[in-house]
Protein backbone atom coordinates (compact mmCIF):
# COMPACT_ATOMS: atom_id res chain seq x y z
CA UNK A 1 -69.55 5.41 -48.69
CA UNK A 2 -68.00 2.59 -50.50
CA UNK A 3 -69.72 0.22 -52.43
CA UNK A 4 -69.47 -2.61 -50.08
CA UNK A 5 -71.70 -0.31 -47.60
CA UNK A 6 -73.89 0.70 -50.47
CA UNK A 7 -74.61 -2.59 -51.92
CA UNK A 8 -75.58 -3.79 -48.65
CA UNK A 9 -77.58 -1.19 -47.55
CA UNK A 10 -79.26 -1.30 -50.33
CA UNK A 11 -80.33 -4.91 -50.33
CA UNK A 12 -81.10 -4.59 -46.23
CA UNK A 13 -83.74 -1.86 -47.40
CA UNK A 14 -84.91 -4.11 -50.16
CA UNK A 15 -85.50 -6.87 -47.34
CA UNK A 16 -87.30 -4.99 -45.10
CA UNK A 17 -89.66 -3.38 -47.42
CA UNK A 18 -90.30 -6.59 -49.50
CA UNK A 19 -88.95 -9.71 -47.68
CA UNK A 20 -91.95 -10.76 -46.29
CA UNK A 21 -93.45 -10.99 -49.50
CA UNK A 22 -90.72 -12.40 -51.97
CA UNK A 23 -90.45 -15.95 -52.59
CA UNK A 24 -87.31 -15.49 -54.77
CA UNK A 25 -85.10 -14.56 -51.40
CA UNK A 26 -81.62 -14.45 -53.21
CA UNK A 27 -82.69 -12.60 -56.03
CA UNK A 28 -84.72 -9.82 -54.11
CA UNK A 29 -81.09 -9.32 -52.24
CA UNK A 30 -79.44 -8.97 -55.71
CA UNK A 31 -82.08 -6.59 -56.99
CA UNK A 32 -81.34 -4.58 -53.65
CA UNK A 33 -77.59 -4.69 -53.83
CA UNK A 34 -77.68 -3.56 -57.64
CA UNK A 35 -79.99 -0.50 -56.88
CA UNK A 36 -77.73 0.55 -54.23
CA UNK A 37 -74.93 0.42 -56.52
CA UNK A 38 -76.33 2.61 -59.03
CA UNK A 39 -76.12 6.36 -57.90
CA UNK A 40 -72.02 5.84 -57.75
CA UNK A 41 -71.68 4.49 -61.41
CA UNK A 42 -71.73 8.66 -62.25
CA UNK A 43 -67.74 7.58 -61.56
CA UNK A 44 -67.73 6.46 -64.74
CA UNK A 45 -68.54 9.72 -66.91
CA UNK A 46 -66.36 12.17 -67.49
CA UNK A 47 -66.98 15.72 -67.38
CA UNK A 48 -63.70 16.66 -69.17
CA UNK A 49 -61.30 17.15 -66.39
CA UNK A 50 -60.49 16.15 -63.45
CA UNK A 51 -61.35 18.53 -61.07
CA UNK A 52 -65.06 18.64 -62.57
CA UNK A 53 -65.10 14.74 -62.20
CA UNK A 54 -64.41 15.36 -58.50
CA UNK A 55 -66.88 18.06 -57.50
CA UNK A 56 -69.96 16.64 -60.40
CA UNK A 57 -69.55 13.14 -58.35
CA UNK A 58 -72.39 12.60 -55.98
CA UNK A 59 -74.48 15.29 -58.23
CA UNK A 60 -77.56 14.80 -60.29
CA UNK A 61 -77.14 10.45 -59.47
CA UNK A 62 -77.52 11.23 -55.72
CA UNK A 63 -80.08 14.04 -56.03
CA UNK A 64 -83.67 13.31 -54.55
CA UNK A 65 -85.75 15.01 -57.72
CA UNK A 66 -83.79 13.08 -60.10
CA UNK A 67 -83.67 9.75 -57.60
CA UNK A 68 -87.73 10.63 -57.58
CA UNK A 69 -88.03 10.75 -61.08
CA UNK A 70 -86.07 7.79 -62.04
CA UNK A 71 -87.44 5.22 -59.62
CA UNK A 72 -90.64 4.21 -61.14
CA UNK A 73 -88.34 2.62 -64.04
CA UNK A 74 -85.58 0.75 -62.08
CA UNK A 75 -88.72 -0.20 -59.48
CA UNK A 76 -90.33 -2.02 -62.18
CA UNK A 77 -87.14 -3.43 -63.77
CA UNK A 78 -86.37 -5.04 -60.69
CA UNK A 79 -89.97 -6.42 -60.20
CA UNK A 80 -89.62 -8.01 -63.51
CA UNK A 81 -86.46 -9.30 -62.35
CA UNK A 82 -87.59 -10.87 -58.94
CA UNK A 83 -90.50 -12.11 -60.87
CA UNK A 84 -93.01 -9.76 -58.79
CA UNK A 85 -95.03 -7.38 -61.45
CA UNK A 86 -98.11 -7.58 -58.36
CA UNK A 87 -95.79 -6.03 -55.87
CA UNK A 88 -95.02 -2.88 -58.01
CA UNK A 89 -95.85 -0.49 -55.93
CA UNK A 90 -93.64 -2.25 -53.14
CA UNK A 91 -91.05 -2.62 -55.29
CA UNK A 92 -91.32 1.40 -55.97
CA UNK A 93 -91.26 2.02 -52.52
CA UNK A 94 -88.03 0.12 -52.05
CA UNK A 95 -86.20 1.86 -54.75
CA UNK A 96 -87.37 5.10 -53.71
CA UNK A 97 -85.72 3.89 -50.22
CA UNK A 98 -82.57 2.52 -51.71
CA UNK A 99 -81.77 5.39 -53.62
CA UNK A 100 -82.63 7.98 -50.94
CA UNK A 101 -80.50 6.00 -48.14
CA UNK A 102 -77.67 5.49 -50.83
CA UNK A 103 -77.56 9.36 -50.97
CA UNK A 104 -77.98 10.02 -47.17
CA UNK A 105 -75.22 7.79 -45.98
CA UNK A 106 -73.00 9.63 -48.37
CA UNK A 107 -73.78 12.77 -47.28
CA UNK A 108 -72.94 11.83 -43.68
CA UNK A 109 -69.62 11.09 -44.55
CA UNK A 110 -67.39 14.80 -45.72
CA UNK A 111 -67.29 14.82 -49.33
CA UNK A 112 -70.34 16.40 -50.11
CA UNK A 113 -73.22 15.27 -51.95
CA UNK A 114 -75.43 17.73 -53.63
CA UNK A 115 -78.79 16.44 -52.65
CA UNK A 116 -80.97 19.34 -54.11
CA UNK A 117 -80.16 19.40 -57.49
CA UNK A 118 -81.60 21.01 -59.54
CA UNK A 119 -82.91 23.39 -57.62
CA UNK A 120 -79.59 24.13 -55.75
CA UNK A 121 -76.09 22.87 -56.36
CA UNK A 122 -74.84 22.76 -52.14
CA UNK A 123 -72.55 19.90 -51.20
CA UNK A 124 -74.09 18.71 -47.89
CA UNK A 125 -71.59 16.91 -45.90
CA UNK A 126 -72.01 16.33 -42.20
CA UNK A 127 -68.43 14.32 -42.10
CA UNK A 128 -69.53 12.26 -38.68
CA UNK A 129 -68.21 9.25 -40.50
CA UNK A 130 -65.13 8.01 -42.59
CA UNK A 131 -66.25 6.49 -46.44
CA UNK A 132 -64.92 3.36 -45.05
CA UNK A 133 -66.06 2.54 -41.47
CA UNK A 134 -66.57 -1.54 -40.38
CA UNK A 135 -68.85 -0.50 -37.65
CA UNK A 136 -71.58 0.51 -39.63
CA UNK A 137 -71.35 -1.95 -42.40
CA UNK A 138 -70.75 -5.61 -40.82
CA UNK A 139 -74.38 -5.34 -38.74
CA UNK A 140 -75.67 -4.66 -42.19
CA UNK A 141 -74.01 -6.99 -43.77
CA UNK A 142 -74.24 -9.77 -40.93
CA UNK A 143 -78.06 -8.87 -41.27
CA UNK A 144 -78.34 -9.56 -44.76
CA UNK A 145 -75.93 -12.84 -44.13
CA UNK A 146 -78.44 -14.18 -41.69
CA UNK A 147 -81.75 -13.05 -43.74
CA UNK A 148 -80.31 -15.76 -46.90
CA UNK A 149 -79.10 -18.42 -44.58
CA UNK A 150 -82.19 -18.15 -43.11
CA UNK A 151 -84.60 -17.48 -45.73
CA UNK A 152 -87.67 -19.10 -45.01
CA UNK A 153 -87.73 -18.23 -40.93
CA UNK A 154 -89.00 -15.36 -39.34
CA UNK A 155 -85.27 -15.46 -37.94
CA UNK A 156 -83.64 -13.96 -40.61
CA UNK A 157 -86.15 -11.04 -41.38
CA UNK A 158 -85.33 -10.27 -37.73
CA UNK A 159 -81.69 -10.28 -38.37
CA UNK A 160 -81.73 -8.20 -40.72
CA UNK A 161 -84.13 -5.83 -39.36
CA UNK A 162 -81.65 -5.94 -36.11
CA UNK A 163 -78.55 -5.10 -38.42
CA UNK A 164 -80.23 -1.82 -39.68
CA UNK A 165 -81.52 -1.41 -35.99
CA UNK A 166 -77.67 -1.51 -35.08
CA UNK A 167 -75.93 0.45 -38.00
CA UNK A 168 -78.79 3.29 -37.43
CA UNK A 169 -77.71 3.74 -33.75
CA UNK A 170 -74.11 3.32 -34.97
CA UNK A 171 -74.40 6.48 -37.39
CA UNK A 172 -76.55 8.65 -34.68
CA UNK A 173 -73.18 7.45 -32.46
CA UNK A 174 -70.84 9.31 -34.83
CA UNK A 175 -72.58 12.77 -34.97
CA UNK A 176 -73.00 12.99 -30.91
CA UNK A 177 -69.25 12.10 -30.96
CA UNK A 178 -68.34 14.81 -33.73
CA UNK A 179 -70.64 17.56 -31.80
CA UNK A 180 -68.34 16.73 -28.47
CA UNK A 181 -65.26 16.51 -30.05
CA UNK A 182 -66.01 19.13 -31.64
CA UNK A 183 -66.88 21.33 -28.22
CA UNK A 184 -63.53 20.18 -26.90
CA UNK A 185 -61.79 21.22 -29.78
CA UNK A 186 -63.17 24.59 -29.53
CA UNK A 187 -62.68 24.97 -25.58
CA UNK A 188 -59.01 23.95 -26.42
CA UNK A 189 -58.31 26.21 -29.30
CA UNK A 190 -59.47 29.16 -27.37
CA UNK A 191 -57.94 28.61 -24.62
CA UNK A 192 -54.50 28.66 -26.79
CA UNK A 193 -55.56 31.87 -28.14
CA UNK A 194 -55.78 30.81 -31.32
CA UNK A 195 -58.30 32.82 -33.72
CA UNK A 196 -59.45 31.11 -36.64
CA UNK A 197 -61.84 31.43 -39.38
CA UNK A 198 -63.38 27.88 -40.12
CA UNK A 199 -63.16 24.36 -38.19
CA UNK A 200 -63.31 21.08 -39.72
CA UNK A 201 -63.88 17.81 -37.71
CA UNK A 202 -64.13 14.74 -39.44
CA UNK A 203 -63.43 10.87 -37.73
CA UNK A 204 -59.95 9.23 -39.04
CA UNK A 205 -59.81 6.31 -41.16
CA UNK A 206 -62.14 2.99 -39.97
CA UNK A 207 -62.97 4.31 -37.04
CA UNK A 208 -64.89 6.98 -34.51
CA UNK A 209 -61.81 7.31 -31.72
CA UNK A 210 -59.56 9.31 -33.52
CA UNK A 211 -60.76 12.47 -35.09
CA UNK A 212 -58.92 15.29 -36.98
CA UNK A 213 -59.30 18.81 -37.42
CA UNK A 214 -58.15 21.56 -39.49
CA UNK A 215 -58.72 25.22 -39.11
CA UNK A 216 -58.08 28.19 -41.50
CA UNK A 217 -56.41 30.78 -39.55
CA UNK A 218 -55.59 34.36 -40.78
CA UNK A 219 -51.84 33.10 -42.11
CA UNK A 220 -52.80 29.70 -43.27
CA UNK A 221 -54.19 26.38 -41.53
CA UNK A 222 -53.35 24.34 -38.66
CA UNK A 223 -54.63 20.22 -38.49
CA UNK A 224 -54.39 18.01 -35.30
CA UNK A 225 -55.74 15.15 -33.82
CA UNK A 226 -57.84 14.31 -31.07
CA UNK A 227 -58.98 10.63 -29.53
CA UNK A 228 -61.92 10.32 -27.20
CA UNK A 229 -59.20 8.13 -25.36
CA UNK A 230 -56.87 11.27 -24.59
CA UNK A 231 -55.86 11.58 -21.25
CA UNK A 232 -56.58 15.34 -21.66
CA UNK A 233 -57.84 17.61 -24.19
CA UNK A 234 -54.52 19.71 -24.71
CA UNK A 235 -54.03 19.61 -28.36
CA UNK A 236 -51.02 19.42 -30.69
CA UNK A 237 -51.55 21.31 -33.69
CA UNK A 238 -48.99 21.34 -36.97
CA UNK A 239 -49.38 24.68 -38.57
CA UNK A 240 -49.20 25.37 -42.17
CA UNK A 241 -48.38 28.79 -43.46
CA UNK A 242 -50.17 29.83 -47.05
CA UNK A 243 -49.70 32.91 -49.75
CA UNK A 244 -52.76 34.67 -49.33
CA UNK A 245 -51.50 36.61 -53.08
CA UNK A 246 -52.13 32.89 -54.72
CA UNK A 247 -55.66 32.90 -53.77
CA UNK A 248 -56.17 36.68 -54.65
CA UNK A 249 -54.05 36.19 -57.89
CA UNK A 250 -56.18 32.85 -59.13
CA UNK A 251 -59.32 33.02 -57.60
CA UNK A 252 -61.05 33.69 -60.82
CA UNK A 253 -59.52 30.11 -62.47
CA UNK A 254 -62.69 27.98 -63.03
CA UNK A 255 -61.10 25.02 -60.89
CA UNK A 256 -60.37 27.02 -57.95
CA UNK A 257 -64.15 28.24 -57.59
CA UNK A 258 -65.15 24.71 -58.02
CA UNK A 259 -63.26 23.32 -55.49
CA UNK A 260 -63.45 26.58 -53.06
CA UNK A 261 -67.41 25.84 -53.56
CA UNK A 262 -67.22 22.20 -52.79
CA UNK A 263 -65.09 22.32 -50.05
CA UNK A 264 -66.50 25.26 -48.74
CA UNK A 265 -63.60 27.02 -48.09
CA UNK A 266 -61.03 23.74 -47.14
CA UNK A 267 -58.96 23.99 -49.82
CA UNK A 268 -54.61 25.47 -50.54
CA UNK A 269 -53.33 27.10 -53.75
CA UNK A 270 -49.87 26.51 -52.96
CA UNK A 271 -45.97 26.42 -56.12
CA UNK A 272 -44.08 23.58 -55.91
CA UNK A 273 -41.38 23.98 -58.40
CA UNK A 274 -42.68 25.98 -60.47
CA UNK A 275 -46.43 24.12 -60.46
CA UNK A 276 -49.39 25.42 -58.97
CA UNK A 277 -51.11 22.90 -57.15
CA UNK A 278 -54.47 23.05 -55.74
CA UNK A 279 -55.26 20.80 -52.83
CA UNK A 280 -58.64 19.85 -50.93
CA UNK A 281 -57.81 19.84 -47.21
CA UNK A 282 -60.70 17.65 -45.94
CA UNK A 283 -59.80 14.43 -46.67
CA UNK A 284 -56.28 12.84 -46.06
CA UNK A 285 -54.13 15.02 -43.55
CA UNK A 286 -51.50 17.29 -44.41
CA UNK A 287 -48.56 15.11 -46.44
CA UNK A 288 -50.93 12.88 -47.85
CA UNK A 289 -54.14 14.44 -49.44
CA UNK A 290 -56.69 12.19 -51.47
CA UNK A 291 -57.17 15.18 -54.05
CA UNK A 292 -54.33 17.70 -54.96
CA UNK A 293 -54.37 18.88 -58.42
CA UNK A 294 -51.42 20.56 -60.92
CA UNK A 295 -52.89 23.59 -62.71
CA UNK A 296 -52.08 25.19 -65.73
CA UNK A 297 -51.68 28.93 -64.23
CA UNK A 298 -52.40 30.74 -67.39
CA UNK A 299 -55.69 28.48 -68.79
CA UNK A 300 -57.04 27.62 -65.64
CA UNK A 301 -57.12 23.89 -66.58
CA UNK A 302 -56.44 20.94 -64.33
CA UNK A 303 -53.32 19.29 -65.87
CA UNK A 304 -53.23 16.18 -63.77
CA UNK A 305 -54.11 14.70 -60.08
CA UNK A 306 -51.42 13.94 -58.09
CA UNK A 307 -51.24 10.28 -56.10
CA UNK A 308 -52.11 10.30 -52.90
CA UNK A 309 -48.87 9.48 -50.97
CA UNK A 310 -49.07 6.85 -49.27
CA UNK A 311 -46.65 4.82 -46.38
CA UNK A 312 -49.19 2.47 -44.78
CA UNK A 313 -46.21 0.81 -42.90
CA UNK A 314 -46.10 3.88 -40.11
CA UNK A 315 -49.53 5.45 -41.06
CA UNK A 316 -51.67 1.92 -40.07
CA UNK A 317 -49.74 1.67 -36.59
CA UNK A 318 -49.39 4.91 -35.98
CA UNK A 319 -53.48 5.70 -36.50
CA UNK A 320 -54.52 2.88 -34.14
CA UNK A 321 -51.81 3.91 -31.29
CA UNK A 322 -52.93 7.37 -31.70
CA UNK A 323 -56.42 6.39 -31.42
CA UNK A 324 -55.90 4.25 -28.19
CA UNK A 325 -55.05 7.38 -27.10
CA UNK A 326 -50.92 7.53 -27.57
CA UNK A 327 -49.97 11.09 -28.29
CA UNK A 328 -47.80 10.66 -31.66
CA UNK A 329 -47.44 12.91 -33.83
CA UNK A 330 -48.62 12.23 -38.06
CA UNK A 331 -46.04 10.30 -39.56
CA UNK A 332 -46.57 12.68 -42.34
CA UNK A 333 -45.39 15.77 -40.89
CA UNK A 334 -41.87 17.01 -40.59
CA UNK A 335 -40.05 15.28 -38.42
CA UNK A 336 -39.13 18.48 -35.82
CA UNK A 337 -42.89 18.75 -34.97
């Protein structure tokens, strides 16, 4: 998630677990809000290109063993902090929290976070939830608001316990509405007659309406949309056509078995003047991908990532008409679809 969600989830756990016995209120939601920060500062190392930076994110920060192992230090660095050396073992308690909830957020959203590390090196990703989603974070953040204003009152321990109350149902909210979109998307495809190997549903940007899809079909991939405010469940799909000798001729480049592992099979080898470029299909849609890669053909190497292409002009109107249930089509695809 992004670190606005993470800080304050962080410092709402902190709260509950110790705000009934802190009387240093605004530092004990600091402490929180820095612990909850640190599993996504493994952004700053590098791992010597940029396709390892990508798949190594969320690794051994945002693994429970190593979150396990590391928490008795950063517990008592923040009790020294918040001036609280009795309340140790609280204070352990509520980093072990804040770095397990940091990490199981995350993995909600469809990235992947390896959560097992060391032991195995699976991306879990249950994608009910965009990185960025306002619904979960302001009762969180309201919460947290209303626990400082209110420091000294019962009131604001009860705010903030309401905010995680709220954000909790929020987040079991966007996996019953992925498992039904998800049925409807199914029902639909088969009754187009449309066989396919693997389906992807994950919500669109900032919200839990819209949702798209992308399935790998025997000749390439096809991504659509669906809103729970569709007047029916007919679906529109934009099909994408691959060369299944790319994958056969590359599959043994290091990069491409990274990022067929952490996508689990969502991913495009694809020439574009004379570049091969290697493209994650999960998040973006198709004409604007968060991570497409050049690679060097002959080394293996990742040469460069591309920028996302953006045109937030047409793509902010056209995401919340779509999700009101307006059947438009991406304003990223070709225009003749």
């Amino acid at each position: 998630m992004d670190s606005l969600t993470q800080l304050t989830l962080g410092a709402a756990v902190a709260v509950v677990t110790l705000g009934r016995h802190s009387p240093h209120k605004t530092k004990l939601v600091a402490a929180g809000a820095i612990l909850g920060t640190l599993p996504d500062l493994d952004v700053l190392l590098d791992y010597g290109d940029v396709v390892s930076n990508m798949v190594l994110h969320r690794a051994q920060s945002h693994a429970v063993f190593y979150q396990t192992l590391l928490a008795p230090l950063f517990a008592y660095l923040a009790a020294i902090f918040c001036r609280q050396r009795q309340y140790y073992w609280r204070w352990l308690l509520a980093t072990w929290l804040i770095f397990i909830s940091h990490s199981a957020i995350d993995a909600m959203t469809v990235y992947g976070t390896q959560l097992a590390l060391p032991f195995n090196n699976q991306p879990y990703a249950v994608g009910s939830i965009f990185i960025i989603d306002p619904l979960y974070t302001l009762p969180l953040l309201i919460g947290v608001g209303l626990f400082l204003q209110r420091q000294h009152t019962p009131a604001g321990y009860r705010a903030n316990m309401l905010g995680i109350a709220l954000s909790s149902a929020y987040l079991l909210w966007t996996v019953a509405a992925q498992w039904q979109v998800s049925q409807i998307i199914k029902q639909a495809l088969t009754a187009q007659q449309l066989n396919y190997q693997q389906l992807l549903v994950t919500p669109a940007p900032l919200n839990t309406l819209l949702w798209r899809f992308v399935v790998i079909t025997e000749h390439g991939y096809a991504e659509g949309f669906y809103s729970l405010l569709d007047a029916d469940n007919s679906l529109t799909l934009h099909h994408v056509a691959t060369d299944p000798t790319l994958k056969a001729r590359y599959q043994q480049l290091k990069s491409v078995q990274q990022l067929a592992a952490f996508s689990r099979g969502f991913y495009n080898l694809r020439q574009q003047n004379g570049q091969l470029l290697l493209t994650d299909l999960r998040m973006g849609q198709e004409g604007s991908y968060a991570f497409e890669f050049v690679i060097d053909s002959t080394s293996g190497m990742p040469l460069a990532q591309l920028p996302m292409r953006h045109n937030s002009d047409t793509a902010l109107p056209w995401l919340w008409r779509r999700a009101l249930g307006q059947r438009l089509p991406s304003p990223y695809w070709p225009s003749d679809q």
